[in-house]
N, C-alpha and C. Protein backbone atom coordinates (compact mmCIF):
# COMPACT_ATOMS: atom_id res chain seq x y z
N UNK A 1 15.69 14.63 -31.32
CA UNK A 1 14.49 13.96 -30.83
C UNK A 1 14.82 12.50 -30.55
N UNK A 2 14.46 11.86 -29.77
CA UNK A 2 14.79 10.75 -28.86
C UNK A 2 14.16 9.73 -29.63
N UNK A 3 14.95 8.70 -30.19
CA UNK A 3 13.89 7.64 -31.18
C UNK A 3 13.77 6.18 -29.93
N UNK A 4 12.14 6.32 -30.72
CA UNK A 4 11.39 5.44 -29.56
C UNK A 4 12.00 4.12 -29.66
N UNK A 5 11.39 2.95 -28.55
CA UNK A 5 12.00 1.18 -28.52
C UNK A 5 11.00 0.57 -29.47
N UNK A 6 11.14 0.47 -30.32
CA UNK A 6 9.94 -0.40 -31.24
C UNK A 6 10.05 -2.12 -30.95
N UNK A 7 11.13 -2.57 -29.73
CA UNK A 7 10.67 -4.02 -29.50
C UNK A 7 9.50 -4.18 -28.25
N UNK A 8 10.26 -2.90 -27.56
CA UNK A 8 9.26 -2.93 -25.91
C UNK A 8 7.70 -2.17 -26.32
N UNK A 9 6.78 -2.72 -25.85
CA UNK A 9 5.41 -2.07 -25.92
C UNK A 9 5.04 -2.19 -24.88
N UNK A 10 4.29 -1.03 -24.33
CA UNK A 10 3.52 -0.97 -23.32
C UNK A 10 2.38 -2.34 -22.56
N UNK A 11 2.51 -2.81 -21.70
CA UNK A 11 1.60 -3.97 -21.44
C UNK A 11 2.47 -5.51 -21.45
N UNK A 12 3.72 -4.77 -22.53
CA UNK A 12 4.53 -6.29 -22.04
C UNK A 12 4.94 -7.18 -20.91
N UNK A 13 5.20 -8.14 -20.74
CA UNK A 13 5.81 -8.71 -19.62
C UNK A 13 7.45 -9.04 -19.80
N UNK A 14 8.61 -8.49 -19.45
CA UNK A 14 9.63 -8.58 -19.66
C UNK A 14 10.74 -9.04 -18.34
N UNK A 15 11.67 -10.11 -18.33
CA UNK A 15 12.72 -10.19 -17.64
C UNK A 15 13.81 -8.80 -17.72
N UNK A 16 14.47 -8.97 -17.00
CA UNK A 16 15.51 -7.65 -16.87
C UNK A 16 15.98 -7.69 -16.12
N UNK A 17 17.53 -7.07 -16.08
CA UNK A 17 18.86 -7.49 -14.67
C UNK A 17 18.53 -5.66 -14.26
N UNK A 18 18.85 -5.90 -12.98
CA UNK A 18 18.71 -4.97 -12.09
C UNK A 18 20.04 -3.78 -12.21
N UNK A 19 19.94 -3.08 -12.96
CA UNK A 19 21.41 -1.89 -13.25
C UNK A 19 21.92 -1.34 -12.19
N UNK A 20 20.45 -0.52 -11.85
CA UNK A 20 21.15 0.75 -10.77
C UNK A 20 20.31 1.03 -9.81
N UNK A 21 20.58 0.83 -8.46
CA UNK A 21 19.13 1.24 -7.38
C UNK A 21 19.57 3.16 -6.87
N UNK A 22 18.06 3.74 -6.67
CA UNK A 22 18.80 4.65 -6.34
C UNK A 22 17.37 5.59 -4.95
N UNK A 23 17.84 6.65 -4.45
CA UNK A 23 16.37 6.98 -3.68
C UNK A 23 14.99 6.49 -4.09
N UNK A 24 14.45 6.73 -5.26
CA UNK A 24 13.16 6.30 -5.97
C UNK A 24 12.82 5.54 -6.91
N UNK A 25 13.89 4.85 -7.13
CA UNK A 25 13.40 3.49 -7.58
C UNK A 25 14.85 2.43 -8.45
N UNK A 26 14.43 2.13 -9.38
CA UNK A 26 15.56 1.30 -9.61
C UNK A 26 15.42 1.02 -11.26
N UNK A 27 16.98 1.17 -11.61
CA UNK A 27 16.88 0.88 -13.43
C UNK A 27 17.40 -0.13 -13.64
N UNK A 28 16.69 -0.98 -14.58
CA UNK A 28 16.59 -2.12 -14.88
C UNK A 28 16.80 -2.30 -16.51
N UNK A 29 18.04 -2.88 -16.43
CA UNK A 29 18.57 -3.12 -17.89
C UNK A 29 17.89 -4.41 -18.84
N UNK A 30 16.84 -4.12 -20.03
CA UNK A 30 15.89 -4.95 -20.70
C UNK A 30 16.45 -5.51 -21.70
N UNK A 31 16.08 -6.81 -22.62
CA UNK A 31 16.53 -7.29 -23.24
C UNK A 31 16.73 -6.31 -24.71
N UNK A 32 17.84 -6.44 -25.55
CA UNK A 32 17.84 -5.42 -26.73
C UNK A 32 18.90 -4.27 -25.52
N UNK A 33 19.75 -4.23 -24.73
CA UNK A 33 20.36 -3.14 -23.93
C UNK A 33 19.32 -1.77 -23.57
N UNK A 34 18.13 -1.59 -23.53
CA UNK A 34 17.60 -0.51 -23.23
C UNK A 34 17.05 -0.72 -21.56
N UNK A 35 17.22 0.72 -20.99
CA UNK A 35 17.60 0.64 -19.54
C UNK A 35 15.72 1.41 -19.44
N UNK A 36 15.42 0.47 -18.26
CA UNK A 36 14.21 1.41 -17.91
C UNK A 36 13.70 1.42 -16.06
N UNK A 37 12.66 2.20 -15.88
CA UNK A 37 13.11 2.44 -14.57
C UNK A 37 11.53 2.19 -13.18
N UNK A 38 12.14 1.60 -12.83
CA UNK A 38 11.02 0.93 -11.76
C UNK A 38 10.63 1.83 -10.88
N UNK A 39 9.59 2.57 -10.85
CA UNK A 39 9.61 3.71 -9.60
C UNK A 39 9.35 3.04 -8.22
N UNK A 40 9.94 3.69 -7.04
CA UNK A 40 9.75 3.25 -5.69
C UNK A 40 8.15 3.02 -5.59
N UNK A 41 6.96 3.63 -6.11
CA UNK A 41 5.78 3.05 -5.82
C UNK A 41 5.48 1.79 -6.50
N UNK A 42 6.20 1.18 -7.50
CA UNK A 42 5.75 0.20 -8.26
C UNK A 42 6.50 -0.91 -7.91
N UNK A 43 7.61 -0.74 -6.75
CA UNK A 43 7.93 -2.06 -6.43
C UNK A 43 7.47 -3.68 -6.03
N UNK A 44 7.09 -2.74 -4.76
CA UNK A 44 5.81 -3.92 -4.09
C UNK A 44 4.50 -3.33 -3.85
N UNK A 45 3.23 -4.45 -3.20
CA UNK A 45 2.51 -3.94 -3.50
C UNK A 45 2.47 -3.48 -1.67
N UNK A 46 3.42 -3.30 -0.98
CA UNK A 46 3.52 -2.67 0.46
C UNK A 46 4.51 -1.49 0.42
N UNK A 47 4.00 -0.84 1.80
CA UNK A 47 4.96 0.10 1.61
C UNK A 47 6.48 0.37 1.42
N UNK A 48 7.05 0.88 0.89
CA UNK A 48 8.81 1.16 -0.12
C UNK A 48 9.21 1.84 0.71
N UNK A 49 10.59 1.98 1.99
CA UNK A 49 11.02 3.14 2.13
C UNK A 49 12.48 3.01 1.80
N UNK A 50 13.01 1.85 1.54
CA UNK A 50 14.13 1.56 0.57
C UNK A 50 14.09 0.40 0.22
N UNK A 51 14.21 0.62 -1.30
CA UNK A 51 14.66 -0.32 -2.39
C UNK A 51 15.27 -1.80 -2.04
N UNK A 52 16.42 -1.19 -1.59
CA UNK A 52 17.25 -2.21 -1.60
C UNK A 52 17.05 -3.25 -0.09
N UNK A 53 15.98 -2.98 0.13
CA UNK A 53 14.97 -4.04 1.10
C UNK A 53 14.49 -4.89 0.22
N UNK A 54 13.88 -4.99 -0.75
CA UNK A 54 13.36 -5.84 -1.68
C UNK A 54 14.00 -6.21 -2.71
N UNK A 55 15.01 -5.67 -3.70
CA UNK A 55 15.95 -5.67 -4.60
C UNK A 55 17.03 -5.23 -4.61
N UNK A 56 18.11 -6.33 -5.08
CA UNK A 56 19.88 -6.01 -5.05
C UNK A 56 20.78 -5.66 -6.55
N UNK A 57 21.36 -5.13 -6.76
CA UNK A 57 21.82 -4.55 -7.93
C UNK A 57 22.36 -5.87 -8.57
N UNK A 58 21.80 -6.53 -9.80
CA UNK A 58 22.35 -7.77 -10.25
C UNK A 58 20.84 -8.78 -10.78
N UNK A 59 20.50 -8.64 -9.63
CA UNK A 59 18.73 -9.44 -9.38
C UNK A 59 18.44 -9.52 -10.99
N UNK A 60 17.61 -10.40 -11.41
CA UNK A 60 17.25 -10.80 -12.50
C UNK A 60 15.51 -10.86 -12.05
N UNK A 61 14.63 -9.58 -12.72
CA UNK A 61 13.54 -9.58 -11.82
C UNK A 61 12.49 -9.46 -13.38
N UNK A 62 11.20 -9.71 -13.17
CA UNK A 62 10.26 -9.83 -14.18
C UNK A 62 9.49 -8.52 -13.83
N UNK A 63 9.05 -7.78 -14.84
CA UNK A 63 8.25 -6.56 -14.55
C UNK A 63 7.80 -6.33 -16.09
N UNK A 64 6.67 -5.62 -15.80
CA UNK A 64 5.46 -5.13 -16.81
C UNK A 64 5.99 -3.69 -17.16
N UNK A 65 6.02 -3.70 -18.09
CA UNK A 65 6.38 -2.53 -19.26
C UNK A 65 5.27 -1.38 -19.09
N UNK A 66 5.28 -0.65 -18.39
CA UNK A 66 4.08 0.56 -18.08
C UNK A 66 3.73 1.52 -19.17
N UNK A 67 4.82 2.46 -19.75
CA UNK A 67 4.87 3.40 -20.67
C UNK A 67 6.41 3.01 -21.14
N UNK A 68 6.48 3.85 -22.76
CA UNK A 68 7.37 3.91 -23.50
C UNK A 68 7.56 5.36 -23.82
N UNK A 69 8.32 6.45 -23.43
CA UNK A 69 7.98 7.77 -23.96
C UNK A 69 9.49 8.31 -24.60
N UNK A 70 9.66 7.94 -26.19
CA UNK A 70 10.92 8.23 -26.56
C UNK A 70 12.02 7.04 -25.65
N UNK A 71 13.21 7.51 -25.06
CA UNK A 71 14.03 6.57 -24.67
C UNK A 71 13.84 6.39 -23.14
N UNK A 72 12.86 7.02 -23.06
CA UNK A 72 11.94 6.89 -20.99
C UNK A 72 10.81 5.87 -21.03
N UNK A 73 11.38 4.26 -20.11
CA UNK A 73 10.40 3.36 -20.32
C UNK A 73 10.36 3.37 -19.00
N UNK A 74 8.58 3.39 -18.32
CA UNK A 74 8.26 3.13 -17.26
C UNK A 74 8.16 1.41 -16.70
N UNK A 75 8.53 0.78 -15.82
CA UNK A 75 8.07 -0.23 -15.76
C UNK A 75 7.72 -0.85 -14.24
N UNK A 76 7.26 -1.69 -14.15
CA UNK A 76 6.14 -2.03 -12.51
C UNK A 76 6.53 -3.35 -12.40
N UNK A 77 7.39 -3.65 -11.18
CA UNK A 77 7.44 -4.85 -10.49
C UNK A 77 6.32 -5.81 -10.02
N UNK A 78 5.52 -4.68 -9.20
CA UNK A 78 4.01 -5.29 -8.68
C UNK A 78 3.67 -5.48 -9.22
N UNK A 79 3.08 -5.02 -10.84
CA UNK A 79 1.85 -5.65 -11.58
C UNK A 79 2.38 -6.82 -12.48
N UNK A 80 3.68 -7.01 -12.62
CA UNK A 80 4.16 -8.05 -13.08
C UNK A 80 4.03 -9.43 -12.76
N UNK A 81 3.57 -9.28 -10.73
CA UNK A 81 3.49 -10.61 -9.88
C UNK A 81 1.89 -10.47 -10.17
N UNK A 82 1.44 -11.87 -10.15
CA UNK A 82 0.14 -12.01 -10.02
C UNK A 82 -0.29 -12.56 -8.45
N UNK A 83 -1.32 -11.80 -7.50
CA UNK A 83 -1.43 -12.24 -6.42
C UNK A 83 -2.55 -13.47 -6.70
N UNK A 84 -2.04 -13.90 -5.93
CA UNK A 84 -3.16 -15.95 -6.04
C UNK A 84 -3.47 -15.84 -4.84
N UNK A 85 -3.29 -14.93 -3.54
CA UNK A 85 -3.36 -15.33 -2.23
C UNK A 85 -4.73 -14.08 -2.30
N UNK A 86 -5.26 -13.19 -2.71
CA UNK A 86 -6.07 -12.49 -2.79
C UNK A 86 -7.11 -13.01 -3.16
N UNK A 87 -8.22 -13.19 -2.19
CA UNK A 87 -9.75 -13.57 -3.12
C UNK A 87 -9.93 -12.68 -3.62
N UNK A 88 -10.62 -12.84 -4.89
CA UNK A 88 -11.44 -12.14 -5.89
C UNK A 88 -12.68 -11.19 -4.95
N UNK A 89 -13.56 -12.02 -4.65
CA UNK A 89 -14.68 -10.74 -3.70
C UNK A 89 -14.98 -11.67 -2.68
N UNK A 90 -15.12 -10.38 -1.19
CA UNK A 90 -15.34 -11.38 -0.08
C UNK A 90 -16.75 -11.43 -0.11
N UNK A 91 -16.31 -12.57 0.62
CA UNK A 91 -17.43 -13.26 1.02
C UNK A 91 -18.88 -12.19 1.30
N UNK A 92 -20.45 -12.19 1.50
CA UNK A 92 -21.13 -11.46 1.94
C UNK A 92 -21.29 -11.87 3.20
N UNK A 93 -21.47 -10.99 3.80
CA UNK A 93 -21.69 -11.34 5.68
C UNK A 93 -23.58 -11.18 5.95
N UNK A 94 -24.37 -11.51 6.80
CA UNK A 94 -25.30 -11.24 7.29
C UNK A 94 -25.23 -10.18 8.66
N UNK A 95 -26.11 -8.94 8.09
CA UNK A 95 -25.87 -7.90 9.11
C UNK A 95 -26.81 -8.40 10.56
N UNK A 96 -27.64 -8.95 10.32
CA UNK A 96 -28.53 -9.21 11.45
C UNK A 96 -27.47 -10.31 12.68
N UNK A 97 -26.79 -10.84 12.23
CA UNK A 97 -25.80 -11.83 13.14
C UNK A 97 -24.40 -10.50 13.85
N UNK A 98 -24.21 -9.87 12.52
CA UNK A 98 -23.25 -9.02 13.43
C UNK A 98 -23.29 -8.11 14.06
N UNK A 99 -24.80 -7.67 14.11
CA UNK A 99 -25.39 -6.62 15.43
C UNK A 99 -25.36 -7.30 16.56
N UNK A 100 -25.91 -8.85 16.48
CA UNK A 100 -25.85 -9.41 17.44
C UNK A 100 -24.56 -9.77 18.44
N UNK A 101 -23.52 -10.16 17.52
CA UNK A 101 -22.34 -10.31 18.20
C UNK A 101 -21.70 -9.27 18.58
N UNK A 102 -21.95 -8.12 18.18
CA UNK A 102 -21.28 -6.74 18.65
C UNK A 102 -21.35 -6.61 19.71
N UNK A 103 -23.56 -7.02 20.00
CA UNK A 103 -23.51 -6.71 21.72
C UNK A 103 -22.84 -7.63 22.65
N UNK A 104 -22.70 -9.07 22.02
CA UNK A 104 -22.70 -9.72 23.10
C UNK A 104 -20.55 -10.15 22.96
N UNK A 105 -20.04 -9.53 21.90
CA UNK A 105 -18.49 -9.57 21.95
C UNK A 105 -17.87 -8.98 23.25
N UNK A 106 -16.80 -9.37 23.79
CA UNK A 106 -15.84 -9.09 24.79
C UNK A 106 -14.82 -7.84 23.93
N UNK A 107 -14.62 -7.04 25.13
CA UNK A 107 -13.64 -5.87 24.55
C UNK A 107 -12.42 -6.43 24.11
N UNK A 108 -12.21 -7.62 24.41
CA UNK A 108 -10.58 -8.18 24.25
C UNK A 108 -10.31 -9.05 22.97
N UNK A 109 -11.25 -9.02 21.97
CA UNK A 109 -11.11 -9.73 21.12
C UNK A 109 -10.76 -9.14 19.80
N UNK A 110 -9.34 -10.48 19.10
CA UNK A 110 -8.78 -9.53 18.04
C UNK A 110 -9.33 -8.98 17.11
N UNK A 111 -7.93 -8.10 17.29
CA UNK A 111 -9.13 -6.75 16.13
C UNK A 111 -9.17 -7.58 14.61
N UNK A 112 -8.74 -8.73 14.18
CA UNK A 112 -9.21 -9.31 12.71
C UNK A 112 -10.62 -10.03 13.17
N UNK A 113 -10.73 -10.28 14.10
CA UNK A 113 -12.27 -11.25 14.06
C UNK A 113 -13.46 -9.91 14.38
N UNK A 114 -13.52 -8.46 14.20
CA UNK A 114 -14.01 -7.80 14.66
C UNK A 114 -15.25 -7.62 13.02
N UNK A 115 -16.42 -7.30 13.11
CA UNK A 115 -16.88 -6.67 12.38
C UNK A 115 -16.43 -5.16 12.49
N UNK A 116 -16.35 -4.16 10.56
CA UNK A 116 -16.20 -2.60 10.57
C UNK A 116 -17.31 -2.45 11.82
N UNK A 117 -17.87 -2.46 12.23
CA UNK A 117 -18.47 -1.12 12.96
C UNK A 117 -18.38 -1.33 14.46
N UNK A 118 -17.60 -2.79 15.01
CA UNK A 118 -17.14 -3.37 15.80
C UNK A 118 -16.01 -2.60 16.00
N UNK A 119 -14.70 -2.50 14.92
CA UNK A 119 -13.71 -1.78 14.77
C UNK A 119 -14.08 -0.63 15.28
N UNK A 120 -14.95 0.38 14.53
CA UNK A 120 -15.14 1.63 14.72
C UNK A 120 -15.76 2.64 16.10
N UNK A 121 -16.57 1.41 16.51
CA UNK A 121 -16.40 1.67 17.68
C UNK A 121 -15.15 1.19 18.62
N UNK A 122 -14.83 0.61 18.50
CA UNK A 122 -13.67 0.23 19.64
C UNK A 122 -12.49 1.20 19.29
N UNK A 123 -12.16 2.03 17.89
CA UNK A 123 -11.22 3.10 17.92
C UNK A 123 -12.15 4.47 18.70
N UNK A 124 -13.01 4.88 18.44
CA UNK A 124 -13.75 6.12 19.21
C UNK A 124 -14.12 6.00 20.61
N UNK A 125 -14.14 4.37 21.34
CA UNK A 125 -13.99 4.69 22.59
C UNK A 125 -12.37 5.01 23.05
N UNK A 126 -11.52 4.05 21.97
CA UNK A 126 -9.61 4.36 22.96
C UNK A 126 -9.79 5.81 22.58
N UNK A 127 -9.86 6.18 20.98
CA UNK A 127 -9.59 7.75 20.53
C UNK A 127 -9.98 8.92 22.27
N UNK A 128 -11.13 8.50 22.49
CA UNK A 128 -12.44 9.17 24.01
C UNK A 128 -11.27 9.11 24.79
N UNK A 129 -10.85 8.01 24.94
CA UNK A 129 -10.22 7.87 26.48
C UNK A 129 -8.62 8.58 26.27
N UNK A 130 -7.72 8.30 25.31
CA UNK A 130 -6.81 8.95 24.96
C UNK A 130 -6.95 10.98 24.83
N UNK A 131 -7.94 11.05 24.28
CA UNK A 131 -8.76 12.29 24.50
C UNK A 131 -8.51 13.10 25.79
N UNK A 132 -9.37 12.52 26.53
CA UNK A 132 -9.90 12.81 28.03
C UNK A 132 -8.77 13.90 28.81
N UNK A 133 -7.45 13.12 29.20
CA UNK A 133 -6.99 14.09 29.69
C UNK A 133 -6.51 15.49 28.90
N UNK A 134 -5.90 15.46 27.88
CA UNK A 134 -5.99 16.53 26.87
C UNK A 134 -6.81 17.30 27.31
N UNK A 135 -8.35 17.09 26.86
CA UNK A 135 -9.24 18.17 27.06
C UNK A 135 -9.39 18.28 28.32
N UNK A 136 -8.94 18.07 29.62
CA UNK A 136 -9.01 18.49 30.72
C UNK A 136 -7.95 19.21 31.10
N UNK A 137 -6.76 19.37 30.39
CA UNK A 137 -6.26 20.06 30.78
C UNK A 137 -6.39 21.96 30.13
N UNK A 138 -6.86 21.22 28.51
CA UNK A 138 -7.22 22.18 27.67
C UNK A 138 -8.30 23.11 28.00
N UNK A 139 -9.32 22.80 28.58
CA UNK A 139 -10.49 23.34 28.77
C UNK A 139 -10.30 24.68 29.92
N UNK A 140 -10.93 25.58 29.97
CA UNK A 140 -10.54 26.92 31.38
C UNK A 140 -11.53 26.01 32.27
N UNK A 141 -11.10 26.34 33.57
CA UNK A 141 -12.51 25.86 34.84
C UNK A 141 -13.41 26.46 34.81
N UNK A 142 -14.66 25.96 34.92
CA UNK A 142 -15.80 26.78 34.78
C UNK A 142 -16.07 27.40 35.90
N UNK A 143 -16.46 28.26 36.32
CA UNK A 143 -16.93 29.25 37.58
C UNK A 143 -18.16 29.53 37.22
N UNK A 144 -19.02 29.84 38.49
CA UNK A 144 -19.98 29.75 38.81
C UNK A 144 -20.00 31.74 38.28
N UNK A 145 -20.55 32.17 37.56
CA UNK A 145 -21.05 33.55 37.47
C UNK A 145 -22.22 33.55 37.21
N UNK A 146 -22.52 34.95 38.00
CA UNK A 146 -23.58 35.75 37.83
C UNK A 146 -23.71 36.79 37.11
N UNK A 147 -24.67 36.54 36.84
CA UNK A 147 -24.88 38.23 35.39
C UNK A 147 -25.49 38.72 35.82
C-alpha cells in the first residue's frame, strides 16, 4: 500500500521544477523529491493542445496542490495564477438603450461592441445565408400535381 505525502496537502500553494512533459500533461518535481502531475486541462486557463507551448522541461513553475491520493498528487497551474485582469461582475447594462441601438446599429460593426442578442441575430442571418444554397440544392423541385 502506497504511503501517503504528509508535507503536501491538498489546497497548498507550492513551487516545483518541471521533470517530465508528456501528451497530457506534465510532472513536476515538489519540494521533499515527490513528483506530481499537472494535467493538460489544468495548465492554462486557454485551450492546451501541447504542453510544451506554455512549459519547458527545467521551468521552475508555482502550482496548487489539487489532490493527494497515496503517492498520486494532482496539481493545477491555472488555479495557482491569480487573474487581476478579470472583473469580478460586469457591469449591468440597460435593456431599453440596447433595443434601441440594435435597430439603429450598422451590420459592420465589431462583433465586441455588439449586444448578446445583437450577436445572435447577426449569427442566424450569416448561419440563413450560408444555409441557402445547401437547401436548394437539397430540396426535390416542386411540380405542380394534380390529385
Amino acid at each position: 500500500m502506497p504511503i501517503e505525502q504528509s508535507n503536501i496537502n491538498p489546497g497548498d500553494l507550492v513551487e516545483g521544477k518541471v521533470q517530465g512533459i508528456t501528451n497530457f500533461g506534465a510532472f513536476i518535481e515538489l519540494p521533499g523529491g515527490s513528483v506530481g502531475l499537472v494535467h493538460i486541462s489544468e495548465i492554462a486557463d486557454t485551450y492546451v493542445r501541447n504542453v510544451k507551448d506554455f512549459i519547458q522541461e527545467g521551468d521552475t513553475v508555482k502550482v496548487k496542490v489539487l489532490n493527494v491520493d497515496g503517492k498520486k498528487i494532482g496539481l493545477s497551474i491555472k488555479q495557482a495564477t491569480v487573474r487581476e485582469d478579470k472583473p469580478a461582475k460586469p457591469p449591468a447594462r440597460n435593456r431599453s438603450t440596447d433595443r434601441y441601438r440594435s435597430n439603429t446599429q450598422s451590420n459592420k460593426a465589431p462583433i465586441s461592441e455588439l449586444s448578446l442578442d445583437d450577436k445572435i441575430t447577426r449569427f442566424l442571418k450569416e448561419s440563413d445565408e450560408r444555409m441557402q444554397p445547401l437547401k436548394n440544392r437539397m430540396e426535390p423541385k416542386k411540380r405542380n400535381r394534380f390529385v
